[in-house]
N, C-alpha and C. Protein backbone atom coordinates (compact mmCIF):
# COMPACT_ATOMS: atom_id res chain seq x y z
N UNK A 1 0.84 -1.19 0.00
CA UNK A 1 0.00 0.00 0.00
C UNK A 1 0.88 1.25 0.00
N UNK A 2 0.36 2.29 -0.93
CA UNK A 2 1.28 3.25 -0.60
C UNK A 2 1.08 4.54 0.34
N UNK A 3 1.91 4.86 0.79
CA UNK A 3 2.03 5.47 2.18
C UNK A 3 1.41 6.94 1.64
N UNK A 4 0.49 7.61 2.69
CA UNK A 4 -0.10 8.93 2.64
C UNK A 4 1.10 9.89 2.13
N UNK A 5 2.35 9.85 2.78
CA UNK A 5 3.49 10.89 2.24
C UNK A 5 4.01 10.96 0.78
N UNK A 6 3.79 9.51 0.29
CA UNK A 6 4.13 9.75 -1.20
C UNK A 6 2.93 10.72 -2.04
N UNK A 7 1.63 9.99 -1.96
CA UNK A 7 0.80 10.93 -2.07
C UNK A 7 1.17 12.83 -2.03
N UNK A 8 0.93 12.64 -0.48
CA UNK A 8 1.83 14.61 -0.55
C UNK A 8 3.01 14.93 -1.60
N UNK A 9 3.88 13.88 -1.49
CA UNK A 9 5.28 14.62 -2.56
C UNK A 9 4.93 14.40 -3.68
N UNK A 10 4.24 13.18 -4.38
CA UNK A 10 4.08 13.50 -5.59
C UNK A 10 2.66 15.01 -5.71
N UNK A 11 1.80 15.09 -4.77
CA UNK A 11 1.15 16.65 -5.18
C UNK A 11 2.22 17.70 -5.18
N UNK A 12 3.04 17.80 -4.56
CA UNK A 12 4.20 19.03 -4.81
C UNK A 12 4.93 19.07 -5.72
N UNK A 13 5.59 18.05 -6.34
CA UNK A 13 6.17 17.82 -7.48
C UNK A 13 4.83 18.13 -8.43
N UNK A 14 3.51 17.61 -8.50
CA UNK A 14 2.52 18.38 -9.60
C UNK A 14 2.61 19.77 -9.93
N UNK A 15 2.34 20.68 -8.09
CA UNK A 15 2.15 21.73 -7.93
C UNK A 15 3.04 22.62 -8.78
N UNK A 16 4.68 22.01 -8.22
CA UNK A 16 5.54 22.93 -9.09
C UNK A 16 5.59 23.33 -10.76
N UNK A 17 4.45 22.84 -11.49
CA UNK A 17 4.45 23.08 -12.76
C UNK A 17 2.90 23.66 -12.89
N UNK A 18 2.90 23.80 -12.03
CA UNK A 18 1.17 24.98 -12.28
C UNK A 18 1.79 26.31 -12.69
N UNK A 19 0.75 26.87 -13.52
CA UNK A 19 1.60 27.86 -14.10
C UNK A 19 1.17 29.06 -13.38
N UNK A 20 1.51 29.00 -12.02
CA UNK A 20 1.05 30.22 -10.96
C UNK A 20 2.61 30.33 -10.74
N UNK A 21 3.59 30.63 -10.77
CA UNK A 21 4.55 30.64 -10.76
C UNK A 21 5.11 30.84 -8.80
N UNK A 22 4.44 31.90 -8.88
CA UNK A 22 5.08 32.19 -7.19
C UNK A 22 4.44 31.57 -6.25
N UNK A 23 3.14 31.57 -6.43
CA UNK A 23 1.98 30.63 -5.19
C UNK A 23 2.23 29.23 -5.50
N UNK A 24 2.53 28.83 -6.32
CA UNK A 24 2.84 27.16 -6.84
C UNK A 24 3.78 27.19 -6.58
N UNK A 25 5.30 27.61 -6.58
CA UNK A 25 6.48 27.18 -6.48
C UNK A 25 6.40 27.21 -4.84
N UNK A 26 5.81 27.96 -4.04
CA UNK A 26 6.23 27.69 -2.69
C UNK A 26 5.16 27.00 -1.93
N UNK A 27 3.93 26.88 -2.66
CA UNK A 27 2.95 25.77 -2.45
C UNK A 27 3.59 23.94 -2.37
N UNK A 28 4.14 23.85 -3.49
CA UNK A 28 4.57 22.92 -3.93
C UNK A 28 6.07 22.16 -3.07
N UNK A 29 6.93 23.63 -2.68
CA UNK A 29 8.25 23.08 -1.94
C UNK A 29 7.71 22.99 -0.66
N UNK A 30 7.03 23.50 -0.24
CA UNK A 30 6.60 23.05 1.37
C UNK A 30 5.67 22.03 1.23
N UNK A 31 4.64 21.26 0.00
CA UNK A 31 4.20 20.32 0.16
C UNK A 31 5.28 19.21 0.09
N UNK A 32 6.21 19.27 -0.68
CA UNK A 32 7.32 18.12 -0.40
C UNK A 32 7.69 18.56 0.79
N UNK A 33 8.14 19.38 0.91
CA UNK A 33 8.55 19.56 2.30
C UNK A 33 7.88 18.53 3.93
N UNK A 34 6.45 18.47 3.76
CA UNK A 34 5.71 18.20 4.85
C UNK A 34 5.65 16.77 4.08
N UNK A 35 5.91 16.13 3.19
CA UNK A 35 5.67 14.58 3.07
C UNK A 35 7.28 13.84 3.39
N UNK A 36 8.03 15.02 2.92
CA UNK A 36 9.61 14.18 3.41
C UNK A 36 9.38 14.59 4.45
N UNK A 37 9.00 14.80 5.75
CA UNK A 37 8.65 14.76 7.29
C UNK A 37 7.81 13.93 7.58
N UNK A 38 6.85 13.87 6.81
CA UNK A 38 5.69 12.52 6.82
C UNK A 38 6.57 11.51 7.03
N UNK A 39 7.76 11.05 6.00
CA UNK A 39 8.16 10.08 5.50
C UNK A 39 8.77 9.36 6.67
N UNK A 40 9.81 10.69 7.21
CA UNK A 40 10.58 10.43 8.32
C UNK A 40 10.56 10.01 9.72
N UNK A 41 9.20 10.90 10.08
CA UNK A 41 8.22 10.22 11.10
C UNK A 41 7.80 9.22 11.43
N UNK A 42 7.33 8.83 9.88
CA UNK A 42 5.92 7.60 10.14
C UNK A 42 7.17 6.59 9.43
């Protein structure tokens, strides 16, 4: 089964190619951000 955190990093890795440039790029690095902590945690 795959784990809730991959889920999150692959949405941030999506995010970063929305073409909102500034709200997506830091949308996106703090959603990886909070799944590589997911990862590490759980």
């Amino acid at each position: 089964m795959v784990r809730l955190s991959t889920y999150v990093i692959l949405a941030g890795v999506v995010m970063l190619f929305v073409p909102i440039p500034p709200i997506a790029t830091i949308l996106g690095v703090l959603t990886i951000g909070i799944g590589v902590v997911m990862r590490l945690l759980g």
